[in-house]
Every structure is written in C-alpha cells, then in structure tokens.
Protein backbone atom coordinates (compact mmCIF):
# COMPACT_ATOMS: atom_id res chain seq x y z
CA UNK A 1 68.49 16.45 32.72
CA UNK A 2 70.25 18.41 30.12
CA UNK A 3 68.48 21.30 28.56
CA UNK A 4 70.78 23.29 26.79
CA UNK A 5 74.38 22.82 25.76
CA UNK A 6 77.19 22.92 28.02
CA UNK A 7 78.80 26.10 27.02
CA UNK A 8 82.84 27.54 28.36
CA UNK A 9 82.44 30.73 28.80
CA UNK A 10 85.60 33.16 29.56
CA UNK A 11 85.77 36.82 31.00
CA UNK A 12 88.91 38.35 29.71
CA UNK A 13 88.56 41.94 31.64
CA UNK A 14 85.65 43.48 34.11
CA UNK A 15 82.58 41.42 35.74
CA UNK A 16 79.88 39.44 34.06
CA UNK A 17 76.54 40.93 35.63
CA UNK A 18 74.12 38.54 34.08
CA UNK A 19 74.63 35.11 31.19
CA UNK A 20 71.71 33.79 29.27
CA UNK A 21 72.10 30.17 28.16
CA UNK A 22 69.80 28.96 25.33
CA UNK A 23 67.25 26.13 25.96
CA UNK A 24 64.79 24.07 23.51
CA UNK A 25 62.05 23.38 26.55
CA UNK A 26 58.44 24.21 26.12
CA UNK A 27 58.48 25.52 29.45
CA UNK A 28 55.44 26.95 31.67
CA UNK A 29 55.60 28.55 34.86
CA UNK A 30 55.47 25.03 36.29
CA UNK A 31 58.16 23.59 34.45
CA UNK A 32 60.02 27.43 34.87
CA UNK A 33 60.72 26.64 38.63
CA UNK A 34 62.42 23.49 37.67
CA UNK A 35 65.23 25.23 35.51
CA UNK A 36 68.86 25.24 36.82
CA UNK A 37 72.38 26.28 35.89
CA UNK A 38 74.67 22.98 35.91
CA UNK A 39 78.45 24.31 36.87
CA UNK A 40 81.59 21.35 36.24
CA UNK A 41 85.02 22.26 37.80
CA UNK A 42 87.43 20.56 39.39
CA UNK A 43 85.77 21.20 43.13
CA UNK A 44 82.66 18.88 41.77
CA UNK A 45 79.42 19.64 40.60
CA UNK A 46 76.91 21.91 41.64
CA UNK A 47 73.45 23.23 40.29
CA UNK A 48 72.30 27.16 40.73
CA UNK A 49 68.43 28.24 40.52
CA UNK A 50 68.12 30.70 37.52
CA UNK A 51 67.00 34.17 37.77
CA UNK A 52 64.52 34.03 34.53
CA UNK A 53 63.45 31.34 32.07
CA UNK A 54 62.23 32.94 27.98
CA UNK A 55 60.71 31.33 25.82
CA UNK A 56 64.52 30.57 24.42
CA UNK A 57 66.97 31.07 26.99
CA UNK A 58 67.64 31.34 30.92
CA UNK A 59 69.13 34.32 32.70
CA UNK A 60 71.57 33.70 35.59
CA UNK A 61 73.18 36.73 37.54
CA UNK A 62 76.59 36.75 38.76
CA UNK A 63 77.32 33.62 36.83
CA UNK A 64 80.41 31.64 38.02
CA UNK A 65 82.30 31.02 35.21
CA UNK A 66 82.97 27.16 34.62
CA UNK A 67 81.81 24.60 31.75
CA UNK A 68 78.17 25.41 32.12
CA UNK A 69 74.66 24.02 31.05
CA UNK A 70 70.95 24.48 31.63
CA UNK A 71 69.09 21.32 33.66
CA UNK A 72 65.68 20.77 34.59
CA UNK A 73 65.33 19.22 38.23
CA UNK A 74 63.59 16.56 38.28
CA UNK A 75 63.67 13.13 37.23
CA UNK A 76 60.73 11.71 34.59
CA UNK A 77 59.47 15.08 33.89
CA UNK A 78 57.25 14.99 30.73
CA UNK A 79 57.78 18.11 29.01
CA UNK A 80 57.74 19.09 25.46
CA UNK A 81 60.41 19.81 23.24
CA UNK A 82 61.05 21.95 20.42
CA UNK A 83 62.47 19.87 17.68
CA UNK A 84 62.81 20.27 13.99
CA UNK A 85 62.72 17.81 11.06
CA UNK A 86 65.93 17.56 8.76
CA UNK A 87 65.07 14.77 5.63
CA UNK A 88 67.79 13.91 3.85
CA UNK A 89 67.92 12.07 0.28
CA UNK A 90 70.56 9.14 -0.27
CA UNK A 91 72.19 8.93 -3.23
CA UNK A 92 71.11 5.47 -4.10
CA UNK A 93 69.37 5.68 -7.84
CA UNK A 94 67.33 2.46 -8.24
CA UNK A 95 65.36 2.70 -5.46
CA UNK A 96 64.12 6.07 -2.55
CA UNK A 97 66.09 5.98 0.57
CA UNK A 98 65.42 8.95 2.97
CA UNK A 99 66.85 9.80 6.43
CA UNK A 100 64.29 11.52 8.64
CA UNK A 101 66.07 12.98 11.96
CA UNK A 102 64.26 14.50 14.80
CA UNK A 103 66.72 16.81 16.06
CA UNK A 104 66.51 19.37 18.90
CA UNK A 105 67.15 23.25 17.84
CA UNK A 106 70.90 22.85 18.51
CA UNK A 107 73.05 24.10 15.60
CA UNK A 108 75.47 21.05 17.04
CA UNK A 109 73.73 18.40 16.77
CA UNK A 110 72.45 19.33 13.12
CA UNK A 111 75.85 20.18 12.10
CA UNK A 112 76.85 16.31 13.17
CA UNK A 113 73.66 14.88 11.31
CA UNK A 114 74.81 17.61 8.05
CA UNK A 115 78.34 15.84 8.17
CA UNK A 116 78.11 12.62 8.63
CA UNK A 117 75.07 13.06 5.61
CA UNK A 118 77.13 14.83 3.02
CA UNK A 119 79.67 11.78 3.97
CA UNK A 120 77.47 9.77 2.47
CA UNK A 121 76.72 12.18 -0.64
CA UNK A 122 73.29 12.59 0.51
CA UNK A 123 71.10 15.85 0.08
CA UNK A 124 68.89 17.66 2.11
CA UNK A 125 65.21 18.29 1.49
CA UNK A 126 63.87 21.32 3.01
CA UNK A 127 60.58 21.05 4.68
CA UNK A 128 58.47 22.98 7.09
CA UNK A 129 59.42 21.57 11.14
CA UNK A 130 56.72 21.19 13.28
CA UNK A 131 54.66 23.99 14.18
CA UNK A 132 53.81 23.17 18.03
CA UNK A 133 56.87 21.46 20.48
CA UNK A 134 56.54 17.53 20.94
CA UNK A 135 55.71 15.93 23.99
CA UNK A 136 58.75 13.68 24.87
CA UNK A 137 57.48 10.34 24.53
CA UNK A 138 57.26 7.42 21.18
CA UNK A 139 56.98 8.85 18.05
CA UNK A 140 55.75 6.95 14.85
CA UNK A 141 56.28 8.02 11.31
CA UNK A 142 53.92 7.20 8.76
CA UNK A 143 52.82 7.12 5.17
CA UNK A 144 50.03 7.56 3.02
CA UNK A 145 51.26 4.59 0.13
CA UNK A 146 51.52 1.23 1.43
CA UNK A 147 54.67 0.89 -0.54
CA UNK A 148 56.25 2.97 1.64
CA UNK A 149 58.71 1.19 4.48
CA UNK A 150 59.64 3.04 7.41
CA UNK A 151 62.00 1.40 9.80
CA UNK A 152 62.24 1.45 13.01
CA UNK A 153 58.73 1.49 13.82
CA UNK A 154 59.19 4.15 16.55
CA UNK A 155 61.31 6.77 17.61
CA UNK A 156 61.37 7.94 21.15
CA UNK A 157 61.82 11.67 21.38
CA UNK A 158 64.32 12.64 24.33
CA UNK A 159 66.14 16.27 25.49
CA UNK A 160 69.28 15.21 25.60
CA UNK A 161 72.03 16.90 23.39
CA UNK A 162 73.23 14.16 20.98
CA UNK A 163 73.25 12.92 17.39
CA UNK A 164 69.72 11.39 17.33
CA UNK A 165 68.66 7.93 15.60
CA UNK A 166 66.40 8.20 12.57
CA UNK A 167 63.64 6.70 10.27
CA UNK A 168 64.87 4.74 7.30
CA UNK A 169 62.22 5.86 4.56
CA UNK A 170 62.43 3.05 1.56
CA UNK A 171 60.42 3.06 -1.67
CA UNK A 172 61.40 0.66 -4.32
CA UNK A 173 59.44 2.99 -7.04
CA UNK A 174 58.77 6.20 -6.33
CA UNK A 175 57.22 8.21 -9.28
CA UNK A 176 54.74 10.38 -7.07
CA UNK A 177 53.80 12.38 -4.40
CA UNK A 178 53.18 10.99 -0.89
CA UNK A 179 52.83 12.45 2.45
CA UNK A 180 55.01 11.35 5.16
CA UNK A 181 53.05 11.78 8.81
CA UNK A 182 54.45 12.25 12.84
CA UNK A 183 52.39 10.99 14.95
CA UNK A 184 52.42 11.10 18.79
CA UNK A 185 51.62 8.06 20.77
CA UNK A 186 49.17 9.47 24.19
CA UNK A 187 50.13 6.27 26.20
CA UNK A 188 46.93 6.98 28.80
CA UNK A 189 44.61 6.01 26.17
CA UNK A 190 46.66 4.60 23.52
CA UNK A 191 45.47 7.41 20.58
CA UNK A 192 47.94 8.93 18.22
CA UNK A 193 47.74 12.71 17.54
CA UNK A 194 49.29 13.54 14.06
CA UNK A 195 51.74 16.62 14.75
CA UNK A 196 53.35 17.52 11.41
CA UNK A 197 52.78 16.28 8.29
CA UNK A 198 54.37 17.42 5.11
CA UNK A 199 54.33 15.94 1.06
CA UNK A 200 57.03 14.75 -0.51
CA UNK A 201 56.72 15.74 -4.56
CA UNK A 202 58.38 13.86 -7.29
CA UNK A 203 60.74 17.19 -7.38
CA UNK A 204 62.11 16.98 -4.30
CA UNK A 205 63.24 13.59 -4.50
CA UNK A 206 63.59 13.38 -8.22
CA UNK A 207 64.93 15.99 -10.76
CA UNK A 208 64.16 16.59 -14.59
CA UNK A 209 67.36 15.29 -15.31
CA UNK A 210 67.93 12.38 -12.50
CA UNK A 211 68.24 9.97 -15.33
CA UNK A 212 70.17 12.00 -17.59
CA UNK A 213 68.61 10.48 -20.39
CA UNK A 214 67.07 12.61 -23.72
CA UNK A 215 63.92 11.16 -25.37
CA UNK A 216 65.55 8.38 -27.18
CA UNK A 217 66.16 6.63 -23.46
CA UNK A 218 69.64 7.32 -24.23
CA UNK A 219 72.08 8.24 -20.93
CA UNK A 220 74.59 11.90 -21.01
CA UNK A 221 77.37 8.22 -20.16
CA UNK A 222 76.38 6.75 -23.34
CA UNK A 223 75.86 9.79 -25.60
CA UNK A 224 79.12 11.29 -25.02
CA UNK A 225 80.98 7.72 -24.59
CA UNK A 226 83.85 8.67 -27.24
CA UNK A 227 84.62 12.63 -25.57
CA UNK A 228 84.68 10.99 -22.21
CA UNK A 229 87.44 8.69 -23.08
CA UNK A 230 89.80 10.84 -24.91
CA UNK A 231 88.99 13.65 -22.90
CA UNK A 232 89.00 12.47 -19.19
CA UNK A 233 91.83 12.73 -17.71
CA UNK A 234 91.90 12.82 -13.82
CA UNK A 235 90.88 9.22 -13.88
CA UNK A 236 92.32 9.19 -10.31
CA UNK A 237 89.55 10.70 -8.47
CA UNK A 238 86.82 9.45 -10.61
CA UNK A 239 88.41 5.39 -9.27
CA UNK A 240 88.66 6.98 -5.70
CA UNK A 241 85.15 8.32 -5.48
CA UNK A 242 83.80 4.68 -7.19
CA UNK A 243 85.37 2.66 -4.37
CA UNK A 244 84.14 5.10 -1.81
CA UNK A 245 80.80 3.88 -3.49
CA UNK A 246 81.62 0.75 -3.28
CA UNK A 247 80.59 0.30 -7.24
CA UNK A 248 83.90 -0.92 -7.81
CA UNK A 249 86.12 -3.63 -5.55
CA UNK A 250 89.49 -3.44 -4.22
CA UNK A 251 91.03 -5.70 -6.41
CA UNK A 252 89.07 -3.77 -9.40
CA UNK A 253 90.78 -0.61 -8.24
CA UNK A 254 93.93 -1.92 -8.16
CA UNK A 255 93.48 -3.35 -11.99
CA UNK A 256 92.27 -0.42 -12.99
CA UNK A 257 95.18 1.95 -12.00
CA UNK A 258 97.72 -0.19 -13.46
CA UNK A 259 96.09 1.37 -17.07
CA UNK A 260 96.79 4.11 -19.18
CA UNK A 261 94.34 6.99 -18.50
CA UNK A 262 92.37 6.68 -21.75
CA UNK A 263 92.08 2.86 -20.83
CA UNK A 264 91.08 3.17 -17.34
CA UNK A 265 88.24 5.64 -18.72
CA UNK A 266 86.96 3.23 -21.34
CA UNK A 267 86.67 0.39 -18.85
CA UNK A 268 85.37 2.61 -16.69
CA UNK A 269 82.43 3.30 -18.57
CA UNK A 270 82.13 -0.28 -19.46
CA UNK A 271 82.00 -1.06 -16.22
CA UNK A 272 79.01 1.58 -15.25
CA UNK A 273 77.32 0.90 -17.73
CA UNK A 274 77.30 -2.63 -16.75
CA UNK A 275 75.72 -1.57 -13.61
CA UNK A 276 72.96 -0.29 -15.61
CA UNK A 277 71.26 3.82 -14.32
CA UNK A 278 72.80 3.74 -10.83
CA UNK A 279 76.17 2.55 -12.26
CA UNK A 280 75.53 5.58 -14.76
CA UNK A 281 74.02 7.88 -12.81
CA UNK A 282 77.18 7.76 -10.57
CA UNK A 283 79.83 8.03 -13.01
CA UNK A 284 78.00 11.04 -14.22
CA UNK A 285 77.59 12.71 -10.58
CA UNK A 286 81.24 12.36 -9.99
CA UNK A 287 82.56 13.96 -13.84
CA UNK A 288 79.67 17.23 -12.64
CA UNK A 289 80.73 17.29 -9.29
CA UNK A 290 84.57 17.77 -10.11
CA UNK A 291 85.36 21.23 -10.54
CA UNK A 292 88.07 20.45 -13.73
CA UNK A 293 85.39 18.76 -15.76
CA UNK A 294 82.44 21.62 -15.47
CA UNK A 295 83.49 23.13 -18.63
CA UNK A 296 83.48 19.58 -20.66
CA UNK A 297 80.15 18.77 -18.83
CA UNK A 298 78.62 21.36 -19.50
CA UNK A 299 79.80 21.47 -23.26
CA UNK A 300 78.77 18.56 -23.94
CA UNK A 301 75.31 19.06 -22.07
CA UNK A 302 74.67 22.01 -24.58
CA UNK A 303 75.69 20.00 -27.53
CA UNK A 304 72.86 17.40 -26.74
C-alpha cells in the first residue's frame, strides 16, 4: 500500500549513504515496523525494511537507486492519514457551487486538483485543514442550513496517491454564513466524530462587487454599454472564452464572427444581458480578466 510517492532518484558522482522519502502516515511504533521501501526495475519488484520512520519521512541506508516509493506491509491496515482540505468556488453566478477535496499532503496531487480547477475558472477558498490526521474509513460532510446539498453522501478517505473525488456543495441562495462539518463514521458503534469544521462567510464566497451593480441596481455591462461597443476591440477572445462557457452555441459563434467588431460587441452584450447577472457577470469577468482591457476597466470603474 502506497505511502509516499514513487520518486527517480539519480546519483551523478560518489555514493548515496542514506535517502529519506516523504510519507503522509500517522504512524506509531506499531504501524513504524510496517514501513518499507518499494524498488521497480526491470529485474521485478522488491520491498526493503527502512532504517527510521519521522513523523514526515523514512530513512533508508545504502538505497538502491531505482523508481522508488514508501509502502506499508500489510493488507487492511487502518491507519490515519494526514490530509488537508482544498474548497474551491465555481464560477457559476446564480446559484453556490463549491468543490470540497480531501487530498493527501502531496504537492502532486493538489497541483492536479489546482489545474483541472482553474480549467474550470474556479477559485480557491483558503481554510484551516484539519488539525488531527483522519482515520481511513467513510467520511460525511455536513451543513448547518438545510438548504445546503452536499452530494455524494460520503467520501471514503484512502492513502493512495491520486486525484481524489469530491463533495459537490450546492446552495441555490446563499446570502450568509454557514458552517460546513467532516465528520468520521466509527463503524463499531455507528457514531460520527466531527473532525474539522470551518464557516464559510458571505466574503469568501461572495465579494462587494460580485454583482457589479451601483445602488440604482444598475450592472458595470449596462452602465458602460456605449464605451464597450466602440471601444472593444479583441472581440475574438471575449467569443472564445463565451463558448468555453458554454453561454453561447456553436452555431452562435460562428454568426457572430462573421460581424464587424463593433457589431459582434453590441450583440454581444445583447446577448448577456439576455442571460440576465450570470450572462453579465461573465462578460464582465472576461473584459477584467484580459490584460489589454485593464486600463478601459478600470477607467471606466473610476468614472462610476
């Protein structure tokens, strides 16, 4: 069972008196004696007792240098596992969507959760992980509004070094704080231990400006309707990034191009605008997210 990543490791000069390969294991001096050095080369496989387990790492001496990994021997071994918590915010605008991952201390695994994320145009929420390791076994997420959806039900919490599944967090309003709660299922007598909790404010989810509306109700789209169209020009990306969104079709796309630039801009907005705030919302994201437009954006911000 997979502890640690496999790592290649390669001695250009000299002799490699000791290695230490990372690990996530809450270990004990129980589980300690169970630790093992996985070596893959083109002989087979072979496992190698380590010389010391840390709280973070194992130490092997005279390491033989092959793709290598850290494994615990035995098969079924409960154990507990440090993991963190990595909440991410979808962009959808009429409605909350988060992504809660439970994700072991690997920087590769979080870096494949990060990217396929920011794929999406979602953003992170930074939040305190667990303070105690989790016993491997079903976890349940949980709410404190009864508004709140979390899908799937359950989450079983493994050591293996992958991109993990997560909980789909919906709320259809969300105009508060709430707390969002891990619990851990103890199968012998079917009680759940809470083992990190954490509140989510209407800040982290929602900022001054997510509607980018003034008093009057009226959105930045609207406002600044005329200086958008007859000063837009890279229409291009803006049509790319709205079919990546899927907020406009194929065939929509395709009509759209065939326009002059100051055309394709004023149908544009029609056509967000149409949509209503998320159509908005969008359209407005993409113009403050393109580094040519800043200086109009940001203009036209000022001006009101």
């Amino acid at each position: 069972m997979p502890a640690g990543p496999l790592l290649g490791i390669t001695v250009m000069t000299g002799e490699m008196e000791e290695v230490h390969l990372p690990h996530w294991i809450d270990h004990n001096s129980t589980v300690s004696d169970m630790f093992a050095v996985l070596h893959v080369d083109t002989s087979g496989d072979f496992v190698k007792k380590v010389s010391q387990v840390t709280s973070s790492h194992v130490k092997s001496c005279q390491p033989t240098f092959s793709p290598t990994g850290v494994m615990i021997l035995k098969k079924f071994l409960k154990v507990k596992v440090h993991y963190e918590v990595l909440i991410y915010k979808t962009t959808k605008k009429e409605f909350l969507t988060l992504h809660v991952y439970l994700v072991p201390p690997d920087p590769f695994v979080k870096k494949e959760v990060e990217k396929n994320e920011k794929s999406y145009g979602s953003e992170i929420i930074p939040k305190p992980n667990p303070n105690e390791s989790l016993q491997t076994q079903d976890h349940f997420l949980t709410a404190d509004k009864d508004t709140v959806k979390i899908t799937p039900k359950k989450l079983n919490l493994t050591y293996e070094r992958r991109t993990l599944n997560y909980f789909e967090v919906f709320l259809r309003s969300a105009d508060g704080d709430f707390d969002l709660r891990l619990e851990s299922e103890q199968k012998e007598n079917s009680r759940r231990d809470t083992v990190w909790t954490c509140t989510l404010r209407k800040g982290d989810y929602k900022s001054q400006r997510s509607d980018h509306e003034q008093a009057s109700g009226q959105h930045f789209v609207e406002r600044h309707r005329t200086d958008l169209i007859n000063r837009v020009k890279d229409t291009g990306h803006i049509l790319d990034d709205l079919k990546k969104r899927r907020l406009i079709s194929d065939e929509m796309y395709d009509d759209l191009s065939e326009k002059s630039t100051h055309n394709q801009m004023r149908k544009i907005i029609n056509l967000m605008t149409n949509v209503g705030t998320t159509g908005k919302d969008a359209l407005y994201e993409i113009l403050q997210g393109m580094k040519n437009m800043r200086p109009l954006i940001s203009e036209l911000e000022e001006s009101g």
